[in-house]
Protein backbone atom coordinates (compact mmCIF):
# COMPACT_ATOMS: atom_id res chain seq x y z
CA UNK A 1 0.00 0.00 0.00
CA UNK A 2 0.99 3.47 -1.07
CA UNK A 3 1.76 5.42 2.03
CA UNK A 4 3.04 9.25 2.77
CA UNK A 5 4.96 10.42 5.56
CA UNK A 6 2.05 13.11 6.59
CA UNK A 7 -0.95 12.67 8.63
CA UNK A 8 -3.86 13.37 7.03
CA UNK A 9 -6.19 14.30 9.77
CA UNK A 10 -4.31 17.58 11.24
CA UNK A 11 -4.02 18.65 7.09
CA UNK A 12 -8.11 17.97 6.40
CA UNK A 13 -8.84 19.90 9.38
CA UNK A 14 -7.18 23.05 8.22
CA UNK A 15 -9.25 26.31 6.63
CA UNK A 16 -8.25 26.97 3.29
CA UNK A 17 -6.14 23.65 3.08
CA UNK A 18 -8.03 23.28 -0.41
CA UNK A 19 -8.78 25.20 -3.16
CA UNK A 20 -12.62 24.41 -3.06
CA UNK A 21 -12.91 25.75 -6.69
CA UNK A 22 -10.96 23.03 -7.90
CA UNK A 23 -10.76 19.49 -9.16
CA UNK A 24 -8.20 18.11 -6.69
CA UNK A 25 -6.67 14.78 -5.07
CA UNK A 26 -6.86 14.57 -1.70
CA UNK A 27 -5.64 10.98 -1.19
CA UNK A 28 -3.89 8.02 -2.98
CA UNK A 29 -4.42 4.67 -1.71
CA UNK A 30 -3.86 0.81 -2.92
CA UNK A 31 -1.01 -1.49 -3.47
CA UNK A 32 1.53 -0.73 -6.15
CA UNK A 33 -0.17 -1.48 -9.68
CA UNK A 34 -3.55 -0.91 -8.49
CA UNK A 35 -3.40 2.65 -6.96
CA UNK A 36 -6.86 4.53 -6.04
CA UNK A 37 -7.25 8.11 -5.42
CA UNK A 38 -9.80 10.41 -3.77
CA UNK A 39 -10.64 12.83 -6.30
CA UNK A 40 -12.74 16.21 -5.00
CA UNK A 41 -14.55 18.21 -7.83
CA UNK A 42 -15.60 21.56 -7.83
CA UNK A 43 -19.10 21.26 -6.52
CA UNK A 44 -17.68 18.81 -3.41
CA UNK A 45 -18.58 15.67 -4.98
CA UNK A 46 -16.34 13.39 -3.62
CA UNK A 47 -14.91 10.48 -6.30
CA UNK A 48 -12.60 7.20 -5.89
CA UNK A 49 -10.68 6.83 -9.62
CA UNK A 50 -8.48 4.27 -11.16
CA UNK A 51 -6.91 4.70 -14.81
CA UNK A 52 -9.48 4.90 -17.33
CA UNK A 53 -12.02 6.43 -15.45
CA UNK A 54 -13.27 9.80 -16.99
CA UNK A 55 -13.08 13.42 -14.65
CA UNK A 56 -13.68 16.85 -16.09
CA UNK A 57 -10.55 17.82 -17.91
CA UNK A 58 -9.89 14.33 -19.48
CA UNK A 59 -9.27 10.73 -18.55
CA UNK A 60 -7.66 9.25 -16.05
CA UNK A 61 -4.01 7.44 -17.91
CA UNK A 62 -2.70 6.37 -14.11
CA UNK A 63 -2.78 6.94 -10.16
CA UNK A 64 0.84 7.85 -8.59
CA UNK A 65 1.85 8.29 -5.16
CA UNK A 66 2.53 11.99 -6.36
CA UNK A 67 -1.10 12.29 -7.55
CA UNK A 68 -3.27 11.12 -11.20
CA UNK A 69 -1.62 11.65 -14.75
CA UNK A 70 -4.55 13.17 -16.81
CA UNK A 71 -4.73 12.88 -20.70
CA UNK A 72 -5.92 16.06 -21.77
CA UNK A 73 -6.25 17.94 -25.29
CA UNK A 74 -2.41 19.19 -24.51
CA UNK A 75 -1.10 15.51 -23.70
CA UNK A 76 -0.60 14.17 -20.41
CA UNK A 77 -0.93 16.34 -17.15
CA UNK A 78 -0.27 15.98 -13.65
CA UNK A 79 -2.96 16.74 -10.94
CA UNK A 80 -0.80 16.82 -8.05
CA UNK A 81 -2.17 15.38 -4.50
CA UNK A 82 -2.95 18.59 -2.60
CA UNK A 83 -0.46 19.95 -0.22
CA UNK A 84 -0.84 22.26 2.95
CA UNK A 85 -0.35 25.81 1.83
């Protein structure tokens, strides 16, 4: 299981930790291979995706410990798993 030196709880707790406007990852989870993440979308649906599954700006290519490689019109992109600050 994918696992990150930071505790989650003190960092979901914290005003303004996320920019609500936006599609963002706020966790990656699952063995190597099969990676999950915990995708928030602008209107606070919450989402769990795996590669191939479709969000907003394209489709999902992978899940990384760093976040969920996007193929969009421009090629791949990075949606990086949020950070404090």
């Amino acid at each position: 299981m994918a696992t990150t030196d930071t505790p989650a709880a003190p960092l979901a707790t914290l005003p303004g930790a996320l920019d609500l406007d936006r599609l963002t990852v706020i966790g990656v989870a699952g063995a190597p291979g099969a990676l999950r993440a915990l995708v928030r979308e602008p209107r606070g649906r919450v989402r769990t995706v795996t590669a191939g599954d479709r969000l907003r700006p394209g489709r999902v290519l992978r899940v990384e410990p760093r976040g969920v490689v996007i193929e969009t019109r421009q090629g791949p992109a990075l949606l990086p798993l949020a950070a404090p600050g």
